[in-house]
Structure formats: C-alpha cells, structure tokens
Protein backbone atom coordinates (compact mmCIF):
# COMPACT_ATOMS: atom_id res chain seq x y z
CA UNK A 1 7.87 -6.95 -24.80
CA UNK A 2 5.03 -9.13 -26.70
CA UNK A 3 1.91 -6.86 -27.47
CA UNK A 4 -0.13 -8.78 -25.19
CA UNK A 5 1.80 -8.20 -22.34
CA UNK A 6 0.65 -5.37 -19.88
CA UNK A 7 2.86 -2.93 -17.78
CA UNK A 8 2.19 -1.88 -14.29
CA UNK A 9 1.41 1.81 -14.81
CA UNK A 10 4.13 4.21 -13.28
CA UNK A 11 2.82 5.31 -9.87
CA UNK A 12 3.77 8.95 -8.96
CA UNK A 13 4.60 10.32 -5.19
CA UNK A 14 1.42 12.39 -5.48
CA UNK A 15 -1.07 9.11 -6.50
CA UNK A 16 1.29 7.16 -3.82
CA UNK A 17 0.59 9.38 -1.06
CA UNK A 18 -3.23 9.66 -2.06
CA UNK A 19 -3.60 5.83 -1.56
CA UNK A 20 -1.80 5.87 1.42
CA UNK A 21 -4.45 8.45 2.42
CA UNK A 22 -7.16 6.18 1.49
CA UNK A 23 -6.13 3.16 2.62
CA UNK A 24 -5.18 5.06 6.12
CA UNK A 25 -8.50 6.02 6.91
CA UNK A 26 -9.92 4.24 9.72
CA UNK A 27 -13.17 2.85 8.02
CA UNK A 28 -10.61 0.60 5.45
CA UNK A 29 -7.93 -0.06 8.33
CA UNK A 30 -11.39 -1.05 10.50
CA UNK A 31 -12.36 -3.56 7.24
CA UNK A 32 -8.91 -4.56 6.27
CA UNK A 33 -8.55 -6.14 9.84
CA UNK A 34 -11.88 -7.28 9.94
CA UNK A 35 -11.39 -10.04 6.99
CA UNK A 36 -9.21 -12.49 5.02
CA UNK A 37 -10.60 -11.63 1.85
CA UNK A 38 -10.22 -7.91 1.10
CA UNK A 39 -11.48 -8.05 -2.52
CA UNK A 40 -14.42 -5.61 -1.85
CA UNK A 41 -12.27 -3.50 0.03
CA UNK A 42 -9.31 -3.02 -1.97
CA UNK A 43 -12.28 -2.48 -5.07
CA UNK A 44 -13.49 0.74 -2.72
CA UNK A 45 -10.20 2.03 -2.16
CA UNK A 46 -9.99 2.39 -6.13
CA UNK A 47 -13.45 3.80 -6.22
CA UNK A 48 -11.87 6.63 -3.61
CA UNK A 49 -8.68 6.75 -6.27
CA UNK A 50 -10.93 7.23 -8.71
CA UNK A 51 -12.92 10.08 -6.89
CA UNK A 52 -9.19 11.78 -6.57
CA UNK A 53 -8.70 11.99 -10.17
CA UNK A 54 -6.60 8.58 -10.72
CA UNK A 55 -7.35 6.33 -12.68
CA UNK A 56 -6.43 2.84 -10.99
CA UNK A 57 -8.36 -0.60 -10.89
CA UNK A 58 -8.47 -2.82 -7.89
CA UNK A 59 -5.90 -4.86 -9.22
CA UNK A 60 -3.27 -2.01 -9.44
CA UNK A 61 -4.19 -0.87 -6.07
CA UNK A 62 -3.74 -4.09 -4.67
CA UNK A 63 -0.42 -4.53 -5.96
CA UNK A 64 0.80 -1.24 -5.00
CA UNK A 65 -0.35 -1.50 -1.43
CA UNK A 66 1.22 -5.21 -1.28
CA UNK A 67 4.42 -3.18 -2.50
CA UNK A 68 4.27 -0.48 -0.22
CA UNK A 69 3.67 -3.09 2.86
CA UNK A 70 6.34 -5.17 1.65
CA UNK A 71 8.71 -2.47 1.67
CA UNK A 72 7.65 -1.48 4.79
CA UNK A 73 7.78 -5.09 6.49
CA UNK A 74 11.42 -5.36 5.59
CA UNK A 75 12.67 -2.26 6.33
CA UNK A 76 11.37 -2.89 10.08
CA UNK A 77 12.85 -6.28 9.98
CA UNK A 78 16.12 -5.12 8.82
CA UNK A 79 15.57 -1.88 12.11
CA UNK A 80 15.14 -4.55 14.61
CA UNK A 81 18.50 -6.30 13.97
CA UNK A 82 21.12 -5.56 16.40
CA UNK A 83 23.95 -3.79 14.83
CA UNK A 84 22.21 -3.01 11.58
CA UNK A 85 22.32 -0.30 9.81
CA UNK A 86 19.29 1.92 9.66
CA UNK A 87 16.94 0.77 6.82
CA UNK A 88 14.41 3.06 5.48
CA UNK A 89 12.00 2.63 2.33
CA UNK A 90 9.90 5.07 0.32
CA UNK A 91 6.88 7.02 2.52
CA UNK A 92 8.36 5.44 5.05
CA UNK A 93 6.82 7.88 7.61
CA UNK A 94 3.20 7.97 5.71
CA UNK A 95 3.43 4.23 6.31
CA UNK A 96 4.49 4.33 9.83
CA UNK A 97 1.54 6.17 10.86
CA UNK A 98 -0.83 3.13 9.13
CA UNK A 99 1.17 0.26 9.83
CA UNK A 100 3.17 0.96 12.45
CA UNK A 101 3.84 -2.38 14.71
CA UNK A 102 0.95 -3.93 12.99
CA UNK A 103 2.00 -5.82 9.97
CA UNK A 104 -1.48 -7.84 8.83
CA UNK A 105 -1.08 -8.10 4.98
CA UNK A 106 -3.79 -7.00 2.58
C-alpha cells in the first residue's frame, strides 16, 4: 500500500454497538429525518464517540453508519423474497430497533 494511502481504522463490536447507541437516540433519528444534508449531524454523533472514549472523525462515522445501513437494507431485501433463505447481517437486532421498516439513508 503507497504511504499516502489511509486505512479505514478496524471498528470493534464494542465501538459498533456504541454508535449504534448514538445514532439510535431519538434527538439524531429526529435530525437525520429532518434533512438531506446530515453533515452537522453525523459531525455530533462523533463528538458523542468521542465523549465514549473513541476516537472517530465524522468521516469514519459516516462511513460506518452507511455500512451498517447498507448491510441492513439488503439483508431485508433478501427477507422479503419469497422462498429465500433467511438473511441476517452483523447487529442485526441493534439495527432493527433504529431502522426497522424505515430505510432513509444518512
């Protein structure tokens, strides 16, 4: 890998389910539905991280919770086939509780 290139930092379950926490609470789901542009938001939800002990930037956050939602979205695509097989992803549950049926990206 070139020198200048930067890695995503390895997320663990414990900093996964701590921004799941965050971005659960109803004050961010409130502001994540109430705009297009979530810049600000996502920038508190690292401020919170940061409060917790991790050390994540907006950016990371961002692309984590894009992950996580993406996960999320096609594991309950896959669930609503007829016939399939049942598709699960990682904190499914935690996610469930956020998300559930609604599926507005960040």
């Amino acid at each position: 890998m070139p020198p200048h290139a930067k890695r995503s930092p390895v997320w663990s379950n414990g900093k996964v389910r701590d921004l799941i926490s965050v971005c659960g609470e109803e004050a961010v789901q409130s502001q994540l539905r109430s705009c297009c542009r979530n810049y600000d938001t996502v920038g508190q939800i690292s401020r919170d991280m940061m409060e917790r002990g991790h050390d994540r930037d907006t950016l990371q956050c961002r692309i984590k919770v894009k992950e996580l939602q993406n996960a999320y979205r096609k594991a309950h695509e896959a669930n609503s086939c007829c016939g399939a097989a049942p598709a699960t992803c990682r904190f499914h549950k935690e996610l469930d509780v956020i998300l559930g049926a609604d599926l507005t990206p960040l």
